[in-house]
N, C-alpha and C. Protein backbone atom coordinates (compact mmCIF):
# COMPACT_ATOMS: atom_id res chain seq x y z
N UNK A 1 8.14 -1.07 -3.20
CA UNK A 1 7.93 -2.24 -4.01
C UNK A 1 8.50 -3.50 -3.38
N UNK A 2 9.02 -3.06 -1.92
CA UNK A 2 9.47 -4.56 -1.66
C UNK A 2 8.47 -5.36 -1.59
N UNK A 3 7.48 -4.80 -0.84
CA UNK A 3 6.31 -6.02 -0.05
C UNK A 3 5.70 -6.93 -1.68
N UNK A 4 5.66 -6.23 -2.84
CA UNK A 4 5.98 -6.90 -4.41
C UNK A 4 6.81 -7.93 -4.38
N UNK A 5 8.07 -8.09 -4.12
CA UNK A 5 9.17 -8.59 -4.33
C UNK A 5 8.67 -9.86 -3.15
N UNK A 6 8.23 -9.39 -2.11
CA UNK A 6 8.26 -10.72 -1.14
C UNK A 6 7.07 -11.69 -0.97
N UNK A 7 5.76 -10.89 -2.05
CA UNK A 7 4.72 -11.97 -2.58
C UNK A 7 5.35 -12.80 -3.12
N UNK A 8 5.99 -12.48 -3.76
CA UNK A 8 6.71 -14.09 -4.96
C UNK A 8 7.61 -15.17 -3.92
N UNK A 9 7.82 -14.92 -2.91
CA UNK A 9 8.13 -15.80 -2.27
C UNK A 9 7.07 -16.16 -0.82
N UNK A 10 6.43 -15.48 -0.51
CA UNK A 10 5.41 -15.61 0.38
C UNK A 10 3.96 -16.37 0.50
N UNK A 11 4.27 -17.14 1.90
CA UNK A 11 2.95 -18.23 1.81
C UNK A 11 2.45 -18.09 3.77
N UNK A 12 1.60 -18.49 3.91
CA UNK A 12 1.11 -18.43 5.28
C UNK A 12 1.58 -19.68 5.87
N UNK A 13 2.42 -19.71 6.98
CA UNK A 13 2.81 -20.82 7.67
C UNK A 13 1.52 -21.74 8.15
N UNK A 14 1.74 -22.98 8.04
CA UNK A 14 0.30 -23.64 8.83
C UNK A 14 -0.74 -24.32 7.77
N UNK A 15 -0.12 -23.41 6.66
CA UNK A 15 -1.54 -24.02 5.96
C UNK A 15 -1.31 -23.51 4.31
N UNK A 16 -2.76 -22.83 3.67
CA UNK A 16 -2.56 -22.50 2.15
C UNK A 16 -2.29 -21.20 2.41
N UNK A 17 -2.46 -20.82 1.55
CA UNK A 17 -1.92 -19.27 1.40
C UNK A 17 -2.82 -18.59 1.33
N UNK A 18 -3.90 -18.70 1.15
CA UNK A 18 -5.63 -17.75 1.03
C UNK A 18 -5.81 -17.54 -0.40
N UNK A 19 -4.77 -18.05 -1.08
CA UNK A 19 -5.35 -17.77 -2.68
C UNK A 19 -6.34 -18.23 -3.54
N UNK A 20 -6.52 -19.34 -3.34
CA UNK A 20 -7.71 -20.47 -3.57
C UNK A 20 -9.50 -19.37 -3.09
N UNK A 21 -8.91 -19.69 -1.73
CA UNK A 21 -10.42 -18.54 -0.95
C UNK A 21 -10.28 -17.60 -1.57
N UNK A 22 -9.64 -16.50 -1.98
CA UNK A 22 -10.15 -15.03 -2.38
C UNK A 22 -10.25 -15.42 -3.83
N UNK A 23 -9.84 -15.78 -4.58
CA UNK A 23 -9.80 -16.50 -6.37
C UNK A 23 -11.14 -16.66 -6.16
N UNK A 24 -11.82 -17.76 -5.19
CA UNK A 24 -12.91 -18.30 -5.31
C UNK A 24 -14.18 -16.99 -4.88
N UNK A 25 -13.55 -16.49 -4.28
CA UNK A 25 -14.88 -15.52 -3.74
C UNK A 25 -15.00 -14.52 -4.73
N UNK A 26 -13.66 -13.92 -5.30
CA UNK A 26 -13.79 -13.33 -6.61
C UNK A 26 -14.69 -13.98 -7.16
N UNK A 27 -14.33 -15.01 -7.56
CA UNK A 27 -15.43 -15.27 -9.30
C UNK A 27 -16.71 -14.97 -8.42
N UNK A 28 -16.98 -15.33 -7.62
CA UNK A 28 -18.78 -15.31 -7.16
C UNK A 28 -18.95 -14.13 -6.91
N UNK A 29 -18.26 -13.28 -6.71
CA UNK A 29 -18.48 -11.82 -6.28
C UNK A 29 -18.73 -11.03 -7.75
N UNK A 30 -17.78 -10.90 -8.56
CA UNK A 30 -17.69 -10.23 -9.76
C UNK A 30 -18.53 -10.81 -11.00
N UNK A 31 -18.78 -12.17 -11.06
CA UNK A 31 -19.58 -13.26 -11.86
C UNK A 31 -20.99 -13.02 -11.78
N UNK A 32 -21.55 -12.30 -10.94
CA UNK A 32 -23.25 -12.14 -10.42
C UNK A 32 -23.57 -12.86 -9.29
N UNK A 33 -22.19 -13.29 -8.14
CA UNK A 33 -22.84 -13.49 -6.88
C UNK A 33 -23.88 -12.28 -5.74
N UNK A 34 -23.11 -11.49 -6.06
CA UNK A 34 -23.32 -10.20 -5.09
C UNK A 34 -24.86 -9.81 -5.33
N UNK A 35 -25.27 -10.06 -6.92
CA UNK A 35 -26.77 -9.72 -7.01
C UNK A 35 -27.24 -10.78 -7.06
N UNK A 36 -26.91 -11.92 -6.60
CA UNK A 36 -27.81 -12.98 -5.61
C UNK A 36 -28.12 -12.84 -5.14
N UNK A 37 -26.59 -12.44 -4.43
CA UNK A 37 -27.17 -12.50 -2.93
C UNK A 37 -28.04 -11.30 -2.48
N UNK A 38 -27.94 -10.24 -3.10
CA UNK A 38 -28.83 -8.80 -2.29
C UNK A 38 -30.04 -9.41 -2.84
N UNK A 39 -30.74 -10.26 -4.06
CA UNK A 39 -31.99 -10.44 -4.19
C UNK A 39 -32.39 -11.75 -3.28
N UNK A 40 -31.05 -12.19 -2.61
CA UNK A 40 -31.95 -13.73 -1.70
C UNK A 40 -32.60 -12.94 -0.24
N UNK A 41 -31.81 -11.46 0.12
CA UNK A 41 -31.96 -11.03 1.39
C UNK A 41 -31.63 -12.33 2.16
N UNK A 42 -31.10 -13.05 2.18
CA UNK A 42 -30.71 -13.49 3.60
C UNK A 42 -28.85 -14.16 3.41
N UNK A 43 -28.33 -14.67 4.93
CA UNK A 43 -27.01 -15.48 4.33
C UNK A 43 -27.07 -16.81 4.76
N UNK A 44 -27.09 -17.66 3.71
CA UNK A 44 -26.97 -18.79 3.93
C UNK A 44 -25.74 -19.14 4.23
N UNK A 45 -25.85 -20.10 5.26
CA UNK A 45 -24.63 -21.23 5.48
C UNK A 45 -23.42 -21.92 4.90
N UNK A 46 -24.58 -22.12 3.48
CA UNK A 46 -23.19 -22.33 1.90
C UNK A 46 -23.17 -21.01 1.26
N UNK A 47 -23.30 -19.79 1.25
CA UNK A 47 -23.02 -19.29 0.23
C UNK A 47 -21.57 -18.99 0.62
N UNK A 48 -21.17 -18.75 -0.55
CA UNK A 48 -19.73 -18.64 -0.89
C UNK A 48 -19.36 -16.87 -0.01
N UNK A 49 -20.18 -16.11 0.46
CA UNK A 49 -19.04 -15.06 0.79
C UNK A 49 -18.74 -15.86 2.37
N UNK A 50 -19.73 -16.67 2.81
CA UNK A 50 -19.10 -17.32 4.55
C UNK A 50 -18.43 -18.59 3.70
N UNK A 51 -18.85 -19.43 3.07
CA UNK A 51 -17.65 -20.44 3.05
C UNK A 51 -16.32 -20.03 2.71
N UNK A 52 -16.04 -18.87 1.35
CA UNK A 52 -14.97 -18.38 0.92
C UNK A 52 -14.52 -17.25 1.80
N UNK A 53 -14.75 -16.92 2.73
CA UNK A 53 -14.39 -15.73 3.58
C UNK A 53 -12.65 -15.98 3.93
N UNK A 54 -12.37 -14.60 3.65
CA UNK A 54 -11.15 -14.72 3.88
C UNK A 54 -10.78 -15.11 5.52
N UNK A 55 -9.54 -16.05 5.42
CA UNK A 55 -9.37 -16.59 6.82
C UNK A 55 -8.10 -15.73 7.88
N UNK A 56 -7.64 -14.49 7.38
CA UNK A 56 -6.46 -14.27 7.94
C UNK A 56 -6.72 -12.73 7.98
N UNK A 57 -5.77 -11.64 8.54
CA UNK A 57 -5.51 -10.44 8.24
C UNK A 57 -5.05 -9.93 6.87
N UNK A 58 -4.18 -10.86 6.66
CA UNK A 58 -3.53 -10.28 5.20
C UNK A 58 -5.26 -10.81 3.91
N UNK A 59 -5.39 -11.76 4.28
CA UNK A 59 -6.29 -12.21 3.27
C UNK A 59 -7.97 -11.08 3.68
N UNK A 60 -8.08 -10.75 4.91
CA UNK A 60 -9.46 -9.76 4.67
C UNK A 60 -8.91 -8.38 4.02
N UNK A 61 -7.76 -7.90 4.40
CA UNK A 61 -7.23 -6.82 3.78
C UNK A 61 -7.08 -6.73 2.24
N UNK A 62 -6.61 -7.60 1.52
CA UNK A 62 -6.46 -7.92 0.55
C UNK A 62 -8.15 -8.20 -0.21
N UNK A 63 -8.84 -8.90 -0.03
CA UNK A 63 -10.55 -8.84 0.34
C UNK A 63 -10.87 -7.31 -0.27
N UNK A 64 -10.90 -6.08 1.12
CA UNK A 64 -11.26 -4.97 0.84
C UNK A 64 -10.69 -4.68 -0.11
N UNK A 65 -9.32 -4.54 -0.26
CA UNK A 65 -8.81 -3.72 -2.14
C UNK A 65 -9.54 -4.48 -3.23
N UNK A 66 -9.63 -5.50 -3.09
CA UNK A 66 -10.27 -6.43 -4.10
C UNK A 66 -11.55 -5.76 -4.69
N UNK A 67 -12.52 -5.64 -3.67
CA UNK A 67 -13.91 -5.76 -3.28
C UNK A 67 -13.75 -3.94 -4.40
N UNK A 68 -12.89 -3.01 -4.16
CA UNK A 68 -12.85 -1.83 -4.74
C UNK A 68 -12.24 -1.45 -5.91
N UNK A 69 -11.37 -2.61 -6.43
CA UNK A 69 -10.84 -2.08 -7.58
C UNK A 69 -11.12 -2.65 -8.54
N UNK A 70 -12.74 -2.98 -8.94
CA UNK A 70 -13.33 -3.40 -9.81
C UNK A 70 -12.91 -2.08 -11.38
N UNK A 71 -13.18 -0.87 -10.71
CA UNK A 71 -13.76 0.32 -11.86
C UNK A 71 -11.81 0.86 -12.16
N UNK A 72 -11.13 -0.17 -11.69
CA UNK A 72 -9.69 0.22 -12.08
C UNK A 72 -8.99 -0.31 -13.34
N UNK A 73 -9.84 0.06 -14.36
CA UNK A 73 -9.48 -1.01 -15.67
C UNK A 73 -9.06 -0.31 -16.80
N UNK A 74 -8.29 -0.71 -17.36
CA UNK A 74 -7.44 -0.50 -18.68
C UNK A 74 -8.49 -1.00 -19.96
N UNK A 75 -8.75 -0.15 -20.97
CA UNK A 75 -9.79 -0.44 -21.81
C UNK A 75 -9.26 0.05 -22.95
N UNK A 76 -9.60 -0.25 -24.13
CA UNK A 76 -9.10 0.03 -25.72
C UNK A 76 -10.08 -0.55 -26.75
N UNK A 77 -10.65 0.36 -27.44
CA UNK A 77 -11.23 0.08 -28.46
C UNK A 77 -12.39 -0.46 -27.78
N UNK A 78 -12.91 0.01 -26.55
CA UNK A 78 -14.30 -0.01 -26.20
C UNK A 78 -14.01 -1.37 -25.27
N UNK A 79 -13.68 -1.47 -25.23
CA UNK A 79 -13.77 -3.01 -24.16
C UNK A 79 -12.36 -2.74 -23.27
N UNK A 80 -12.74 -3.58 -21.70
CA UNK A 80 -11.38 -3.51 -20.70
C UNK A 80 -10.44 -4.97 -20.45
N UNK A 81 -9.35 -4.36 -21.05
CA UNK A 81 -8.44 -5.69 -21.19
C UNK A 81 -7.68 -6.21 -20.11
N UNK A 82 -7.45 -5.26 -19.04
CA UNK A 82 -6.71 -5.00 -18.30
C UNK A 82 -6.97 -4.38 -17.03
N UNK A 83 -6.72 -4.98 -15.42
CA UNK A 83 -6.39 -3.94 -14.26
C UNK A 83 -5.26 -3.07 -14.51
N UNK A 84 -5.77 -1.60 -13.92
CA UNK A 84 -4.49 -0.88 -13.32
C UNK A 84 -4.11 -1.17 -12.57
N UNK A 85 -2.77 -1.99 -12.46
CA UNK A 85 -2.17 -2.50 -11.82
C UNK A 85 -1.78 -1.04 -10.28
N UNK A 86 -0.71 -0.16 -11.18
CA UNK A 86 -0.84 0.65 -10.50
C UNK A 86 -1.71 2.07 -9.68
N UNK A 87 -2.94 1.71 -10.48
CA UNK A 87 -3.72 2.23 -9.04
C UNK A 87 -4.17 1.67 -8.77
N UNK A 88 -4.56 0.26 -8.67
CA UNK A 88 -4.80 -0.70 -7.53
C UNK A 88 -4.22 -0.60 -6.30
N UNK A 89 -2.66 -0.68 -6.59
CA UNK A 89 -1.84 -0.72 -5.97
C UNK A 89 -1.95 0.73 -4.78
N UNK A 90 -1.98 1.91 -5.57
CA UNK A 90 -2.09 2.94 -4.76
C UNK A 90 -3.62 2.87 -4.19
N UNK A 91 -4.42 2.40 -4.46
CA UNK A 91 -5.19 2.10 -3.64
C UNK A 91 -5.49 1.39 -2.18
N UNK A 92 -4.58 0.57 -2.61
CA UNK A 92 -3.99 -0.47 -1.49
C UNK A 92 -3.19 0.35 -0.42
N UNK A 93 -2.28 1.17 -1.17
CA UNK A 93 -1.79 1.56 -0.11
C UNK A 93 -2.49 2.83 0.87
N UNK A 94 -3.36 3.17 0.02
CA UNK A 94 -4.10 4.60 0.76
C UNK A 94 -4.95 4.31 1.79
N UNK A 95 -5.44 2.94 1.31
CA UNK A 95 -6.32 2.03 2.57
C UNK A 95 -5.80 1.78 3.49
N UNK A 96 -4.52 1.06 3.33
CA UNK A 96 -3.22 0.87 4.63
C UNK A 96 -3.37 -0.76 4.36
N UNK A 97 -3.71 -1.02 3.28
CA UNK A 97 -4.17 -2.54 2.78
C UNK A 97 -3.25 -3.57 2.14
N UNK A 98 -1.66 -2.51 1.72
CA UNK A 98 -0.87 -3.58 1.12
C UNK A 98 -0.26 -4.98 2.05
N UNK A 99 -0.34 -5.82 1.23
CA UNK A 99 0.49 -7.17 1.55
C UNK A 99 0.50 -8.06 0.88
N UNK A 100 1.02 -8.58 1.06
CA UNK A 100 2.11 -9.75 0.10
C UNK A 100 0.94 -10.33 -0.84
N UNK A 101 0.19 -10.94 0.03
CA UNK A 101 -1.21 -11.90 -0.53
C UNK A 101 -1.52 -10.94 -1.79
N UNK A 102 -1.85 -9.79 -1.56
CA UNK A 102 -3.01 -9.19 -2.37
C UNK A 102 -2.21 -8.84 -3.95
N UNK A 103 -0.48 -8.57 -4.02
CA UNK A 103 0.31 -8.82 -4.96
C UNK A 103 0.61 -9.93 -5.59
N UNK A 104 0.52 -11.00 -4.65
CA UNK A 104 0.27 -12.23 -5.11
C UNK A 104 -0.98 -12.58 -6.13
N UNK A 105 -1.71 -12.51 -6.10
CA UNK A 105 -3.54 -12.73 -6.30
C UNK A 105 -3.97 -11.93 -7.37
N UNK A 106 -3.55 -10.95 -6.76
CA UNK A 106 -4.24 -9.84 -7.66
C UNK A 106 -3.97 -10.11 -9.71
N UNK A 107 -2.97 -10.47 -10.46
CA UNK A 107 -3.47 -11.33 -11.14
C UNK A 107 -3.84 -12.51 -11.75
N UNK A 108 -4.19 -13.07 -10.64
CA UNK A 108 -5.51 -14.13 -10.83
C UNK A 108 -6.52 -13.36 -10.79
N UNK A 109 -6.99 -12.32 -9.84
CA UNK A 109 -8.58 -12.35 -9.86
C UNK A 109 -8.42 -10.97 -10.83
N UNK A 110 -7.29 -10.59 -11.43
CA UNK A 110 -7.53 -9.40 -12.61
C UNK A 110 -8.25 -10.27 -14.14
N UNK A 111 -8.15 -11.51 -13.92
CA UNK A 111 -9.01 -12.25 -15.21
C UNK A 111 -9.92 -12.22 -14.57
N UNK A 112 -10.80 -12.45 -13.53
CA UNK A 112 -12.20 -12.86 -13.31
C UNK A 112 -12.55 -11.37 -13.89
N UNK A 113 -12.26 -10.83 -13.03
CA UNK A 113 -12.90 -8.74 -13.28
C UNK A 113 -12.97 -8.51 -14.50
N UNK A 114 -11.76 -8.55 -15.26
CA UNK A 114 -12.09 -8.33 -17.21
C UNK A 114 -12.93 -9.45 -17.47
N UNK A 115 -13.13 -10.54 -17.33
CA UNK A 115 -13.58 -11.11 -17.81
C UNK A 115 -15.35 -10.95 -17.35
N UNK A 116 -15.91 -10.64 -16.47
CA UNK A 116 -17.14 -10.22 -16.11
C UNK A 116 -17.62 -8.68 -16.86
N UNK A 117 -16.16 -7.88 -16.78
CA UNK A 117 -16.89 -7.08 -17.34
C UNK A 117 -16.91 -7.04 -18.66
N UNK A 118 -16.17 -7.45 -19.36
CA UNK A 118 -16.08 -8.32 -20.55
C UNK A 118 -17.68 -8.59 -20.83
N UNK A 119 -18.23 -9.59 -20.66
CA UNK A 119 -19.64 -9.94 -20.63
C UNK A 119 -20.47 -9.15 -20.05
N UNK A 120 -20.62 -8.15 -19.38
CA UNK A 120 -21.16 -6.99 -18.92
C UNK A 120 -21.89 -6.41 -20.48
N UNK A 121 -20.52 -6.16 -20.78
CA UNK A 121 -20.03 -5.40 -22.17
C UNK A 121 -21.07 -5.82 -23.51
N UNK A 122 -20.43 -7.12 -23.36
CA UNK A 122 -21.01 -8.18 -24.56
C UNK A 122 -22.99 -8.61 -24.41
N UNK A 123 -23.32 -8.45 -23.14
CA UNK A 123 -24.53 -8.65 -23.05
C UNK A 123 -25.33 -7.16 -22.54
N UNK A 124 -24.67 -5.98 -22.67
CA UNK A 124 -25.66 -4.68 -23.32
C UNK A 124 -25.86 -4.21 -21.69
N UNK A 125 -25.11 -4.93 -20.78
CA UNK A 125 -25.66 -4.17 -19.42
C UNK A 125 -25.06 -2.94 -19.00
């Protein structure tokens, strides 16, 4: 749990921290980007997975756990309120994916995910 302990103080020298980019690629990813994009067949220039692409190691790593721990959700009374935090986490680590960033982030983009599937939910899909 250290690499936990040293998100809360951890930022990328040089610049932002990649939180902004993966926040942002979340919502378009989990929101109904992804079935855009497989129905545009092609990649445009602006779409958000090349403009928002993660810019670093820690930030593509963090990316892949992301990209997988959609179906890791805490649910009650028929609806999901919540990431599992901890098997996210063990997910992360089984990948070889933990770092700071992705403890950092992870809840921010745990509202986009409930909240998509949230409306998933609410609109019968």
């Amino acid at each position: 749990l250290r690499w936990i302990r040293a998100a809360l103080r951890w930022s990328r020298p040089g610049g932002g921290d990649g939180k902004k980019r993966l926040i942002a690629l979340a919502e378009w990813h989990f929101e109904g980007g992804a079935a855009y994009c497989d129905a545009c067949g092609e990649t445009c220039p602006e779409c958000p997975y090349v403009v928002q692409a993660p810019q670093s190691a820690d930030g593509l790593t963090a990316w892949a756990v992301v990209e997988r721990c959609g179906g890791q959700v805490r649910a009650g009374m028929g609806a999901p309120y919540g990431l599992d935090f901890a098997a996210v986490l063990l997910l992360a680590d089984a990948m070889g994916a933990r770092s700071p960033l992705l403890a950092d982030v992870l809840p921010r983009i745990e509202t986009v995910i409930v909240r998509s599937i949230q409306k998933q939910v609410t609109d019968g899909d």
